[in-house]
C-alpha atoms as a PDB file:
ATOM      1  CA  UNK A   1    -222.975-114.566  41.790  1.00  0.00           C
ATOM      2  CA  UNK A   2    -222.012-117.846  40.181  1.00  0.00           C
ATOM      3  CA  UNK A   3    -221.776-119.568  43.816  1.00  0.00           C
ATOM      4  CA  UNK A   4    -225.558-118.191  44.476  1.00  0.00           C
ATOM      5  CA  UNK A   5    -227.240-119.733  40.988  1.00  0.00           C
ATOM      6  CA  UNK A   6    -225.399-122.683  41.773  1.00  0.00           C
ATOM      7  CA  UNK A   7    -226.993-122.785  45.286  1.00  0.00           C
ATOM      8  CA  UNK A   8    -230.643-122.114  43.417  1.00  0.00           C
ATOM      9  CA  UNK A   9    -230.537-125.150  41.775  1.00  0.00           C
ATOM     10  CA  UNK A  10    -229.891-127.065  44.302  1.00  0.00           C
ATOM     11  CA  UNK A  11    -232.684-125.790  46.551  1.00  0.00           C
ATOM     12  CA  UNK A  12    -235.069-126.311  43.497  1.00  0.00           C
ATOM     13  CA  UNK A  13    -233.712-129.711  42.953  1.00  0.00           C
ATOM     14  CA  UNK A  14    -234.875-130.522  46.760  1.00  0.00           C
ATOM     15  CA  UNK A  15    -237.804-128.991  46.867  1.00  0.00           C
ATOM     16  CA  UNK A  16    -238.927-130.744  43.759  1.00  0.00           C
ATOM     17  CA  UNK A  17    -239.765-134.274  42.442  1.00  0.00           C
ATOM     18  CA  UNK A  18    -237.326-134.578  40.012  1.00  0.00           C
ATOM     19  CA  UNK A  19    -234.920-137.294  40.610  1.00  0.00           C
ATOM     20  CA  UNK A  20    -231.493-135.540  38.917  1.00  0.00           C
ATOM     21  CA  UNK A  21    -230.522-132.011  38.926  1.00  0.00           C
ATOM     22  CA  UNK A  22    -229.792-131.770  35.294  1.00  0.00           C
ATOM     23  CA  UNK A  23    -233.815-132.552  35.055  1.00  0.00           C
ATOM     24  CA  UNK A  24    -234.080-129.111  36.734  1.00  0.00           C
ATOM     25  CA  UNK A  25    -234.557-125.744  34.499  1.00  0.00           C
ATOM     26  CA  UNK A  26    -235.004-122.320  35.752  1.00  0.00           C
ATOM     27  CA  UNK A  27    -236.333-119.044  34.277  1.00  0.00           C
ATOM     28  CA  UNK A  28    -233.853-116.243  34.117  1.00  0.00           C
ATOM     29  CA  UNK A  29    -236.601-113.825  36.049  1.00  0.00           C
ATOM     30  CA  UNK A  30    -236.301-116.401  38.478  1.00  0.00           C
ATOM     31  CA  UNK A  31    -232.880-116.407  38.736  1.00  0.00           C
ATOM     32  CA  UNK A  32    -232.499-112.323  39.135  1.00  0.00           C
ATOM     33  CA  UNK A  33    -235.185-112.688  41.948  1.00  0.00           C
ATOM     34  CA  UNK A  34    -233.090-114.890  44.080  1.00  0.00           C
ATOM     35  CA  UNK A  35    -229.549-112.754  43.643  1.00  0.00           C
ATOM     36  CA  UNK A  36    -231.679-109.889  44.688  1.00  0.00           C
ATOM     37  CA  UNK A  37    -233.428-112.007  47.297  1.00  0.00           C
ATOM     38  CA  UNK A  38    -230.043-113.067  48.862  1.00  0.00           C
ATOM     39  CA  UNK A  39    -227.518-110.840  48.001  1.00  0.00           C
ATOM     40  CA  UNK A  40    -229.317-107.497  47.575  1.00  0.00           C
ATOM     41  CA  UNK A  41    -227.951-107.074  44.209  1.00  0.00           C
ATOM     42  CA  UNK A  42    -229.913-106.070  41.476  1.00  0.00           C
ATOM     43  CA  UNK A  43    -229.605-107.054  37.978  1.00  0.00           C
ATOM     44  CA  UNK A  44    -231.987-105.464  35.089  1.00  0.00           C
ATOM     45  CA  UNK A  45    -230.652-107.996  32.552  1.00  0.00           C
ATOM     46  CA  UNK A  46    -231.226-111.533  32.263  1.00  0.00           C
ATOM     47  CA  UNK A  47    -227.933-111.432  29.438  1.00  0.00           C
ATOM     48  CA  UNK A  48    -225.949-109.831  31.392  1.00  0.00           C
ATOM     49  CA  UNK A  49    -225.971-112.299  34.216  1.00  0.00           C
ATOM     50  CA  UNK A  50    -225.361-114.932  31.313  1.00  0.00           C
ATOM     51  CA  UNK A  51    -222.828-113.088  30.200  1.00  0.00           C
ATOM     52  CA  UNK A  52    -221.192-113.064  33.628  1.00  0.00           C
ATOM     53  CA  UNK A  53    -221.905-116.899  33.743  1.00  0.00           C
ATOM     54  CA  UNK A  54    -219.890-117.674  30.648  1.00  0.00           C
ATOM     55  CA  UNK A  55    -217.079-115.684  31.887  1.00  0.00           C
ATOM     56  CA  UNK A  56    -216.600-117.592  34.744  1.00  0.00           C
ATOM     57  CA  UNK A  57    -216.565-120.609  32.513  1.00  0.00           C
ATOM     58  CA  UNK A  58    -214.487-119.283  30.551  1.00  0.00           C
ATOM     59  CA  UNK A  59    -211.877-118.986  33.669  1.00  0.00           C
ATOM     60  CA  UNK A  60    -212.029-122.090  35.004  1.00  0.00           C
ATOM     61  CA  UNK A  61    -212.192-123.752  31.584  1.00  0.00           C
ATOM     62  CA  UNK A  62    -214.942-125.931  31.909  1.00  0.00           C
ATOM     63  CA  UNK A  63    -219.220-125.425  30.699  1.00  0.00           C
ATOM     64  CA  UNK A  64    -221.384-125.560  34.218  1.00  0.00           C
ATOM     65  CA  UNK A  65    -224.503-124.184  32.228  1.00  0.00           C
ATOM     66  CA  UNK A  66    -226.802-124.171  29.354  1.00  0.00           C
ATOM     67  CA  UNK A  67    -229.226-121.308  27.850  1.00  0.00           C
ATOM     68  CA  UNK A  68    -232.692-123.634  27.348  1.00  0.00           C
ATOM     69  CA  UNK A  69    -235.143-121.256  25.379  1.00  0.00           C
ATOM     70  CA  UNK A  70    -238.887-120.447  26.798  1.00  0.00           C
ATOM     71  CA  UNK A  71    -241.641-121.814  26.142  1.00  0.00           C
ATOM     72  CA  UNK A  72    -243.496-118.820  26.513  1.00  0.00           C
ATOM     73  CA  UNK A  73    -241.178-117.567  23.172  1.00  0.00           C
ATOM     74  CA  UNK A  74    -239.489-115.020  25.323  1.00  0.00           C
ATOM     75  CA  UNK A  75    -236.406-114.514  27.281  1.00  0.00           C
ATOM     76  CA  UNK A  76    -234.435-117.970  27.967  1.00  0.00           C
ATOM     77  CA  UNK A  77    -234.300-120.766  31.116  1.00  0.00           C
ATOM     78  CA  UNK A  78    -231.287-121.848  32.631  1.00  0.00           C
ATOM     79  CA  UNK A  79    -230.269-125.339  32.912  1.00  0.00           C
ATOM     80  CA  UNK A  80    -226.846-126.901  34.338  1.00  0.00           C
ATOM     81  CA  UNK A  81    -224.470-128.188  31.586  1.00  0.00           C
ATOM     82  CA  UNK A  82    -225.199-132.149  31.533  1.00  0.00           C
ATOM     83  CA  UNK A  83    -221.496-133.518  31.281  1.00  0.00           C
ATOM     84  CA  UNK A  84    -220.037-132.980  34.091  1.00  0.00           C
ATOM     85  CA  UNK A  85    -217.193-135.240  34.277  1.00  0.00           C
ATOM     86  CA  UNK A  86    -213.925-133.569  35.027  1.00  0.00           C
ATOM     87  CA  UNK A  87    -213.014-132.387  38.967  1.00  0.00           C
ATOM     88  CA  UNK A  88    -213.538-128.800  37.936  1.00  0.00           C
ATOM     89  CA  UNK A  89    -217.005-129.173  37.131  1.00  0.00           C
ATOM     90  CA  UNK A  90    -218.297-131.448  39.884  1.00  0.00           C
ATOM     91  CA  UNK A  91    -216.565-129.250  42.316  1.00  0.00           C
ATOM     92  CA  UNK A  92    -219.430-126.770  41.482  1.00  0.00           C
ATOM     93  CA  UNK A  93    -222.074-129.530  41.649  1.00  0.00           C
ATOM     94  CA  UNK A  94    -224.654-130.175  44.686  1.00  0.00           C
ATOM     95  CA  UNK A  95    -222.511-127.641  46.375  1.00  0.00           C
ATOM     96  CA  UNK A  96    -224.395-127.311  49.731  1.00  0.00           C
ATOM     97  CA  UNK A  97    -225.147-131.247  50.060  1.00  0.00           C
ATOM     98  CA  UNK A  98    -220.773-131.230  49.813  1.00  0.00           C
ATOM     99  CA  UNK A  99    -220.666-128.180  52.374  1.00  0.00           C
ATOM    100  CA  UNK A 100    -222.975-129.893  54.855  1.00  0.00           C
ATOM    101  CA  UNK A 101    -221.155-133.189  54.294  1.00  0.00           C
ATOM    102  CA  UNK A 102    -217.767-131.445  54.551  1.00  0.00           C
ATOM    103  CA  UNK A 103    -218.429-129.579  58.041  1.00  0.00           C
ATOM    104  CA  UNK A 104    -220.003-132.959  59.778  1.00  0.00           C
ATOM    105  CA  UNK A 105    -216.155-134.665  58.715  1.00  0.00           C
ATOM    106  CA  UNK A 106    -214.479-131.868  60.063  1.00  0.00           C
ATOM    107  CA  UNK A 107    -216.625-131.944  63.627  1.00  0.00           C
ATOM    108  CA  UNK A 108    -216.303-135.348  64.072  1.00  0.00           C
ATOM    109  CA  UNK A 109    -212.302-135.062  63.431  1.00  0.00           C
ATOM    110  CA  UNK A 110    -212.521-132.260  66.312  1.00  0.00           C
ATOM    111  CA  UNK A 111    -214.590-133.733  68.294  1.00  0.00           C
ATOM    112  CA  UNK A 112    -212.867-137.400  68.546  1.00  0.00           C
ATOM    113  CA  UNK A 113    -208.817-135.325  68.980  1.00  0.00           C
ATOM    114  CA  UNK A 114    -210.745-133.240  71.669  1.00  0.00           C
ATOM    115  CA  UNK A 115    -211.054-136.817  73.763  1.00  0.00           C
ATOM    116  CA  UNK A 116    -207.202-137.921  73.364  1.00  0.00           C
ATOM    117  CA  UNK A 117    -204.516-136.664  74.870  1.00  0.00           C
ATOM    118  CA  UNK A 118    -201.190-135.242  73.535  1.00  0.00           C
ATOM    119  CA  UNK A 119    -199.889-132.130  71.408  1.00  0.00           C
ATOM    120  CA  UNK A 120    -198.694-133.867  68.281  1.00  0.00           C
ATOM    121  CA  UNK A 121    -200.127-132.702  64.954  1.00  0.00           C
ATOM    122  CA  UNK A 122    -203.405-135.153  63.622  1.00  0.00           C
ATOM    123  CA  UNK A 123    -202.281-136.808  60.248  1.00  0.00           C
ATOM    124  CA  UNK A 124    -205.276-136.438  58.450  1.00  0.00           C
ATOM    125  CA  UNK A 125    -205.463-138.096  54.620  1.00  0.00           C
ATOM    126  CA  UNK A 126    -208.070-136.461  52.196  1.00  0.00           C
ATOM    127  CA  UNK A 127    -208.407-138.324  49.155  1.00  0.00           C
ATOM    128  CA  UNK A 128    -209.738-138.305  45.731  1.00  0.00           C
ATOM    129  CA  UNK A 129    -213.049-136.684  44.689  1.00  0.00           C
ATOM    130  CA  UNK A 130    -214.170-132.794  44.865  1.00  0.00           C
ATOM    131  CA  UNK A 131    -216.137-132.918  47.817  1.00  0.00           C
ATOM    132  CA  UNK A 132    -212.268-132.636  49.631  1.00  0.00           C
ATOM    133  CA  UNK A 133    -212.364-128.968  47.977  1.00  0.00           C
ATOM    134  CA  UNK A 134    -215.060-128.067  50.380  1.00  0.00           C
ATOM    135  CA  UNK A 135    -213.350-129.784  53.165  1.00  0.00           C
ATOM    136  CA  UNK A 136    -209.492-128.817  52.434  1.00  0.00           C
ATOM    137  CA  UNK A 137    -211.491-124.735  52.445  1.00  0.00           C
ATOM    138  CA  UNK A 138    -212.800-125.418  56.022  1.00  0.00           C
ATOM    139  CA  UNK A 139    -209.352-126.622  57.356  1.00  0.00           C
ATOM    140  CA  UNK A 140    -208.555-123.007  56.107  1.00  0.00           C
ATOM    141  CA  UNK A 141    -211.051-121.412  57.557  1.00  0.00           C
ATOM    142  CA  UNK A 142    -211.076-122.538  60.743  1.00  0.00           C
ATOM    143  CA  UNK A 143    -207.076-123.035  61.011  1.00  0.00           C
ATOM    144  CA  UNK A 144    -206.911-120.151  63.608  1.00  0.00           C
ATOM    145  CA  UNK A 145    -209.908-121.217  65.826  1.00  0.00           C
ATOM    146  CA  UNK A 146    -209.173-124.555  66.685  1.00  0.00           C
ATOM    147  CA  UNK A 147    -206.459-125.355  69.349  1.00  0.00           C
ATOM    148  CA  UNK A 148    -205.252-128.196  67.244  1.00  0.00           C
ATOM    149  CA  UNK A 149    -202.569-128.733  64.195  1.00  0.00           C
ATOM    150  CA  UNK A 150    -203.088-130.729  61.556  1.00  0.00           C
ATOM    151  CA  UNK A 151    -200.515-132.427  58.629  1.00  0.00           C
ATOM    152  CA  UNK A 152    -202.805-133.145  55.490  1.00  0.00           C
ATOM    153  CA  UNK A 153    -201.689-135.431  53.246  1.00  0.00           C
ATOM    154  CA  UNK A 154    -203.599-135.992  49.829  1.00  0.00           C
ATOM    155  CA  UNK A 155    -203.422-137.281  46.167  1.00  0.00           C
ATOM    156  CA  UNK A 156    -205.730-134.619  45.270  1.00  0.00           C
ATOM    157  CA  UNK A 157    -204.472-132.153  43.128  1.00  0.00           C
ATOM    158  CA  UNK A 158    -207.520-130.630  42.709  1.00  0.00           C
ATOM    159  CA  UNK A 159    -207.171-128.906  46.581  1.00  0.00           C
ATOM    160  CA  UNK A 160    -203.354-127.765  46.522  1.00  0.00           C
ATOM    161  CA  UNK A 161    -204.433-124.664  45.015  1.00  0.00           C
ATOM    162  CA  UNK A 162    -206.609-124.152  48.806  1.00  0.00           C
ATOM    163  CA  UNK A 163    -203.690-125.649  50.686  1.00  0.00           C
ATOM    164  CA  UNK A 164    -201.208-123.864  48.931  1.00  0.00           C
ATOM    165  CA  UNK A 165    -202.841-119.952  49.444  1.00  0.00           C
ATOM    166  CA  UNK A 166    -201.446-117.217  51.007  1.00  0.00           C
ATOM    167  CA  UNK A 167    -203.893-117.600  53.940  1.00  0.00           C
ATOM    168  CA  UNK A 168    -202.752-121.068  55.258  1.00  0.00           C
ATOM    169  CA  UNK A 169    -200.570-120.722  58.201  1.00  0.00           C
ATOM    170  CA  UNK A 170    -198.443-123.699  57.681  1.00  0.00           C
ATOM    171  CA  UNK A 171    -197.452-124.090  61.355  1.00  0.00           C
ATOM    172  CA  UNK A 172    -200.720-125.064  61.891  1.00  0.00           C
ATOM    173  CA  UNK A 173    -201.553-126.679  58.615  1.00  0.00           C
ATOM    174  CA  UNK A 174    -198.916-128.188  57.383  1.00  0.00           C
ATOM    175  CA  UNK A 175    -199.502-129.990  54.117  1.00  0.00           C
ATOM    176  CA  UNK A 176    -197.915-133.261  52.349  1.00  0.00           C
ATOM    177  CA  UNK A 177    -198.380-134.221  48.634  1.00  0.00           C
ATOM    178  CA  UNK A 178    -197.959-137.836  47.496  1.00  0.00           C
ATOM    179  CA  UNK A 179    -196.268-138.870  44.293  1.00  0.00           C
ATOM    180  CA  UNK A 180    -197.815-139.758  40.617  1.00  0.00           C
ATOM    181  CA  UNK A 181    -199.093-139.007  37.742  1.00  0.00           C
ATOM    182  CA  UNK A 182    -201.577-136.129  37.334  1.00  0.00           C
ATOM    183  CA  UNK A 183    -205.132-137.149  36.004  1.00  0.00           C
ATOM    184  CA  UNK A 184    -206.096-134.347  34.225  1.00  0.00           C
ATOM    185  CA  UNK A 185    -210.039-134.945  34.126  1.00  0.00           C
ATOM    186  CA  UNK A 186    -210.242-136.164  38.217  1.00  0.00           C
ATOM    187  CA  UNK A 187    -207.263-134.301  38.987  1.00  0.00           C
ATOM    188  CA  UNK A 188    -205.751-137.327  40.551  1.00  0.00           C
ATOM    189  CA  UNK A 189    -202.226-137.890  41.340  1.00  0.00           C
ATOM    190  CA  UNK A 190    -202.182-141.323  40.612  1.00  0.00           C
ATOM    191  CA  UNK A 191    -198.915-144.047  40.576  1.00  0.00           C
ATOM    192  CA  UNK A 192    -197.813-147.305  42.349  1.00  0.00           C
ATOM    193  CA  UNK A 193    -199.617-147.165  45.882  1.00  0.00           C
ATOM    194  CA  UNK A 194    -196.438-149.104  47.510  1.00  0.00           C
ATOM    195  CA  UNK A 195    -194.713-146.175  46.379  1.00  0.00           C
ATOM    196  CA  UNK A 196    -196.884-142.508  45.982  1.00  0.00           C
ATOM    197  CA  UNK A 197    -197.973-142.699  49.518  1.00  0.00           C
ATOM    198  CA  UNK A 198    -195.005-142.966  51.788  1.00  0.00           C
ATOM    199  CA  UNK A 199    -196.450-143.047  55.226  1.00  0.00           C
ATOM    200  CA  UNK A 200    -199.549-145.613  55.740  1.00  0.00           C
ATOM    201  CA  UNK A 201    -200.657-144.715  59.555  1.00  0.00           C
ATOM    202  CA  UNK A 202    -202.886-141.713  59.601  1.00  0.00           C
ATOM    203  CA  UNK A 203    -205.134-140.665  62.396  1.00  0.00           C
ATOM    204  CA  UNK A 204    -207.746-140.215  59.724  1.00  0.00           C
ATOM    205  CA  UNK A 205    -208.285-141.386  56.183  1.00  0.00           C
ATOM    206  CA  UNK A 206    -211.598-139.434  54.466  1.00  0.00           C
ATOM    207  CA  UNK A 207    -212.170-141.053  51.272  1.00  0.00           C
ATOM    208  CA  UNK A 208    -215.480-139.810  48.872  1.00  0.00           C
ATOM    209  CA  UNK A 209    -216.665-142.554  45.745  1.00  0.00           C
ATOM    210  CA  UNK A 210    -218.657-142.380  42.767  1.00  0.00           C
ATOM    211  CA  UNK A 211    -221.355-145.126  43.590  1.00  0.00           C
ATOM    212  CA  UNK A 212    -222.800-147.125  46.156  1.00  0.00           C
ATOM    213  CA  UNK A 213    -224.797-150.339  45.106  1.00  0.00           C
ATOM    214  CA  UNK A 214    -225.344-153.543  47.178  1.00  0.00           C
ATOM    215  CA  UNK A 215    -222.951-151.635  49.788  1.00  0.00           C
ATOM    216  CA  UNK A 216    -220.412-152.088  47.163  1.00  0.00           C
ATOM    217  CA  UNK A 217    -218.008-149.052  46.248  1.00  0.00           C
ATOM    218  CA  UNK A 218    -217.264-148.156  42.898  1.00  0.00           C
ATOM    219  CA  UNK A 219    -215.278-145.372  40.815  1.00  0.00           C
ATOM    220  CA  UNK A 220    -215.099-145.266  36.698  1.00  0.00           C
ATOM    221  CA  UNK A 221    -211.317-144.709  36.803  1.00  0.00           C
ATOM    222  CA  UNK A 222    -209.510-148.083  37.182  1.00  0.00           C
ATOM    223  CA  UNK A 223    -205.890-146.672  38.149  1.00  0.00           C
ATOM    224  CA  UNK A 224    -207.433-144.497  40.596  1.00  0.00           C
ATOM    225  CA  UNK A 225    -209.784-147.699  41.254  1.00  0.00           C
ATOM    226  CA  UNK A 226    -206.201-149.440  42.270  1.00  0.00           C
ATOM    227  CA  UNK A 227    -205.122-146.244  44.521  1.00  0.00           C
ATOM    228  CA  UNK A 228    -208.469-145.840  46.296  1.00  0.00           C
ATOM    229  CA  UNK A 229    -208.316-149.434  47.342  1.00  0.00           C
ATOM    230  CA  UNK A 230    -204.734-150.119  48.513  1.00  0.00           C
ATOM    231  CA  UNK A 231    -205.404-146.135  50.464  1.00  0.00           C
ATOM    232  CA  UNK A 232    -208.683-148.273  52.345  1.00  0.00           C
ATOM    233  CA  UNK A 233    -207.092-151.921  52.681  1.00  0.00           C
ATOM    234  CA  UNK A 234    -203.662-150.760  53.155  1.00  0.00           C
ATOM    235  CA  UNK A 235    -203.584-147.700  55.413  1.00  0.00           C
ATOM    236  CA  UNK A 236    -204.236-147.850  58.756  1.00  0.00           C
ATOM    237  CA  UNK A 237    -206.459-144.549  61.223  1.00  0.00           C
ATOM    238  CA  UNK A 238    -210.058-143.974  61.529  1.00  0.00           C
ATOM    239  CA  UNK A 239    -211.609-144.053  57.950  1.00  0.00           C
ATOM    240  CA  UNK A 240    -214.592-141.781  57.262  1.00  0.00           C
ATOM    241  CA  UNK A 241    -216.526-141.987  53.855  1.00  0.00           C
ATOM    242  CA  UNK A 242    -218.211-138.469  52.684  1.00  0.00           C
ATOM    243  CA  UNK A 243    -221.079-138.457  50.484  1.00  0.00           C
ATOM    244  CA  UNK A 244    -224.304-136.205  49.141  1.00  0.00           C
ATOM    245  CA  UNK A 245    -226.424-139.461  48.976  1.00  0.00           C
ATOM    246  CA  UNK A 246    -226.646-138.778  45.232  1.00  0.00           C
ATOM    247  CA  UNK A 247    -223.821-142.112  45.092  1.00  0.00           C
ATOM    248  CA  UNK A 248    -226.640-144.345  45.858  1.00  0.00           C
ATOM    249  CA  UNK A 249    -227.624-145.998  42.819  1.00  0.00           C
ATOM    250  CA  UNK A 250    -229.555-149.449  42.033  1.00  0.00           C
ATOM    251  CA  UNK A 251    -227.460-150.537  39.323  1.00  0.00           C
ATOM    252  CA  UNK A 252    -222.678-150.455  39.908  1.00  0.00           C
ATOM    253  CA  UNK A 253    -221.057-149.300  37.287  1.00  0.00           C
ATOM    254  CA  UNK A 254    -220.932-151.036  34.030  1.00  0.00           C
ATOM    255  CA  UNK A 255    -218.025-153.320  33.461  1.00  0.00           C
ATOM    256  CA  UNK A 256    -216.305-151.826  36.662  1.00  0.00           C
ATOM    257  CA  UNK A 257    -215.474-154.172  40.148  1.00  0.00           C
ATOM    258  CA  UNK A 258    -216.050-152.658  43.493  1.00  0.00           C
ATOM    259  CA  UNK A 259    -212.995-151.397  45.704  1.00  0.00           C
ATOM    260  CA  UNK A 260    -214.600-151.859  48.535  1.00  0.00           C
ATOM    261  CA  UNK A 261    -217.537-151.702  51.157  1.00  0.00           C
ATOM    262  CA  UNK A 262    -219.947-149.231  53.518  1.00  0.00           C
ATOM    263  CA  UNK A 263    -218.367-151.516  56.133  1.00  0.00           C
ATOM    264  CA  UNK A 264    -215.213-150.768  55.723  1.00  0.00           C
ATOM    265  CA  UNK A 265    -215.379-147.713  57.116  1.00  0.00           C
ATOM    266  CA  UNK A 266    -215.787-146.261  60.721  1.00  0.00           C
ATOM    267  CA  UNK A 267    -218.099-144.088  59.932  1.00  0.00           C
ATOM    268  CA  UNK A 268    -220.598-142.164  57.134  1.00  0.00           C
ATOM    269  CA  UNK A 269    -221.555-138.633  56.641  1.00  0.00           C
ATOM    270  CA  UNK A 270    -223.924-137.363  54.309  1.00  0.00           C
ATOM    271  CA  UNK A 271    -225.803-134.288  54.170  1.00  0.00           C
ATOM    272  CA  UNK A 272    -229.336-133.973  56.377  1.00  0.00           C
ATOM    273  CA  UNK A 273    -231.947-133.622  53.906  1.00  0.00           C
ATOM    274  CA  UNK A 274    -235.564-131.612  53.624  1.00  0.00           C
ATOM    275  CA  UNK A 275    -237.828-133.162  55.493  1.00  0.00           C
ATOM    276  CA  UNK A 276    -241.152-131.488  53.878  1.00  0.00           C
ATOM    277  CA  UNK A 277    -240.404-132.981  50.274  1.00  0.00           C
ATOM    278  CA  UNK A 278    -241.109-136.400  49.012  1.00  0.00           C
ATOM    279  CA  UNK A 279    -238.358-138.483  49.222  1.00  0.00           C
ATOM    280  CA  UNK A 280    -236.345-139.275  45.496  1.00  0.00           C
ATOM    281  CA  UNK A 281    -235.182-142.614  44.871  1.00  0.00           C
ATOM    282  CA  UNK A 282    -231.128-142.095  45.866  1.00  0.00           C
ATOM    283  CA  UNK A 283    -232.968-141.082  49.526  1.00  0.00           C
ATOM    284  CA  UNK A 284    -234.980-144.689  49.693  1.00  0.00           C
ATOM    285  CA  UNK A 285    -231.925-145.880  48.141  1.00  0.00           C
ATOM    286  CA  UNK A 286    -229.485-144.489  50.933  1.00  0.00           C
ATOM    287  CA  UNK A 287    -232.388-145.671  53.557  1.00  0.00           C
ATOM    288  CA  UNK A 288    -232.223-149.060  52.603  1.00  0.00           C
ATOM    289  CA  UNK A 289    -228.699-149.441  54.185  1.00  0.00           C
ATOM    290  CA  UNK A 290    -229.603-148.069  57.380  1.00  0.00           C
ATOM    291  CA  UNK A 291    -228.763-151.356  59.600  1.00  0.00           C
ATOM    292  CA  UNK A 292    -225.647-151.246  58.623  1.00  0.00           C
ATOM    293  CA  UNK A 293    -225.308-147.463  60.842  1.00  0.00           C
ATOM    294  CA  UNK A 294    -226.248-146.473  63.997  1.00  0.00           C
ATOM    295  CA  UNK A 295    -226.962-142.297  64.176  1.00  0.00           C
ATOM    296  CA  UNK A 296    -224.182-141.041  66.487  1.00  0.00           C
ATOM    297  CA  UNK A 297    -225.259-137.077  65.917  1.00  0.00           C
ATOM    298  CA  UNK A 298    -228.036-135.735  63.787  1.00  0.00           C
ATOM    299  CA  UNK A 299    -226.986-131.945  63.166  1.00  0.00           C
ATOM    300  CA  UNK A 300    -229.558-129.767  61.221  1.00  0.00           C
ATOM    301  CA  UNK A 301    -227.210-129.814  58.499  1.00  0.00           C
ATOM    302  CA  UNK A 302    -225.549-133.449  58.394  1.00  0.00           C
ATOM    303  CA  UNK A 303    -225.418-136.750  59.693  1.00  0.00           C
ATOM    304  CA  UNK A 304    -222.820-138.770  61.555  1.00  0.00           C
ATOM    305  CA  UNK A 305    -223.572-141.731  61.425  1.00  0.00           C
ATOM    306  CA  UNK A 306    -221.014-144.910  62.758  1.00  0.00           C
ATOM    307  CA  UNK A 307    -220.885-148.438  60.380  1.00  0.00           C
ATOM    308  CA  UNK A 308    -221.536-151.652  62.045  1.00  0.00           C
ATOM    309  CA  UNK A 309    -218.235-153.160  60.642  1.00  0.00           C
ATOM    310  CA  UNK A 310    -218.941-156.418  62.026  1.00  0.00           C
ATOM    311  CA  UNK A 311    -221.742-156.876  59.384  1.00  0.00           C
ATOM    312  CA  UNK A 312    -220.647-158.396  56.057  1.00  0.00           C
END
């Protein structure tokens, strides 16, 4: 239930002109019709499902929604809960946009191993950032059928819980977890990068960030600033940056230095968007950095698209 609100406001957020989700409010009626609509599940009471909703906060310790009253002076809207800083909140945010982004990552790792030669187990490195929780869960899911092995190695805390389930079959997934000192709001292991990460050739490093401006990367954590940028300058493999799009921004963050650039990275993925709505400002913003790419594959649901690292 919580999974299918989440993906309502998301396809509201599209389809509308709003430029943020958190802009976005949606009656309760609303939000009945579209569990029935999907799910075939009926429910008479617009509490109840709230009720349901703060349990599952409740859980996970952390608020994903608000109760916005009506202006009609009956029953209540829905809204998502505006501070969402800590991993366990953003994992649950722009969750199909992740999804999307997630699967085109995991096709292009399958589909560039499926040209080389050789039965040794791809070192993949998933960093920071909780668009890796979608990922890490498609690694599971599709363990058994792909013909290849993978070792993951990560700093992410925030997907050991996935790697770590019952339903990994570690001789085909195995998984390594560097050193450090747990973040508790990114869920970061974070320490001395000459020291936390060990090995520093991987046949893939798939990094997310907070911000794009001026092709610049930035994150608001300054230790896991440090860790990011020794993981992209230091480490050698193909490097792949994931993003929703949403990172785009015209202004960096304030009083924070970039880590690094769109061009250092092989390639970008990001989500395919609606084509029938107008187009919000992180889209022109992401469009505006489209010499840097060339489109290698334009799936329905993401884009692949490889960075002209020979630009500045």
């Amino acid at each position: 239930m919580v999974l299918g609100v989440l993906y309502r406001f998301s396809e509201v957020f599209e389809s509308s002109q709003k430029e943020t989700i958190w802009d976005i409010t949606i009656p309760m009626e609303e939000i009945q019709a579209h569990l029935k609509d999907r799910f075939g599940v009926e429910y008479n009471s617009s509490q109840w499902i709230f009720t349901q909703l703060r349990r599952y906060e409740d859980e996970i310790g952390a608020r994903l929604f608000e109760k916005v009253p009506s202006r009609q002076g009956t029953g209540f809207n829905l809204s998502l809960f505006p501070k969402m800083h800590e991993f366990v909140q953003k994992q649950h945010l722009h969750v199909p946009q992740k999804i999307r982004s997630a699967n085109g990552v995991y096709d292009k790792i399958n589909s560039l191993i499926s040209s080389q030669h050789g039965s040794k187990r791809t070192k993949v490195f998933l960093g920071a950032g909780s668009t890796m929780y979608h990922l890490a869960n498609i690694f599971v899911e599709r363990q058994q059928q792909d013909t290849h092995s993978f070792i993951l190695y990560t700093h992410n805390a925030g997907i050991l819980p996935v790697l770590f389930s019952q339903k990994v079959d570690h001789s085909r997934l195995d998984v390594a977890v560097c050193g450090g000192t747990l973040d508790p709001v990114t869920h970061t292991l974070l320490g001395d990068p000459e020291t936390m990460l060990g090995d520093k050739e991987f046949d893939f490093i798939i990094q997310g960030t907070s911000r794009v401006c001026g092709s610049n990367l930035y994150i608001e954590s300054r230790k896991e600033q440090m860790v990011k940028k020794a993981i992209l300058h230091g480490c050698r493999g193909c490097k792949i940056l994931v993003l929703t799009k949403h990172e785009f921004k015209d202004e960096p963050i304030k009083g924070e230095q970039p880590y690094g650039k769109l061009t250092d990275y092989d390639y970008v993925v990001v989500p395919r968007s609606m084509e029938s709505t107008a187009k919000k400002k992180y889209e022109l913003q992401f469009e505006s950095y489209m010499d840097l790419f060339e489109p290698e594959i334009l799936n329905w649901n993401y884009c692949i698209l490889k960075v002209n690292r020979e630009l500045p």
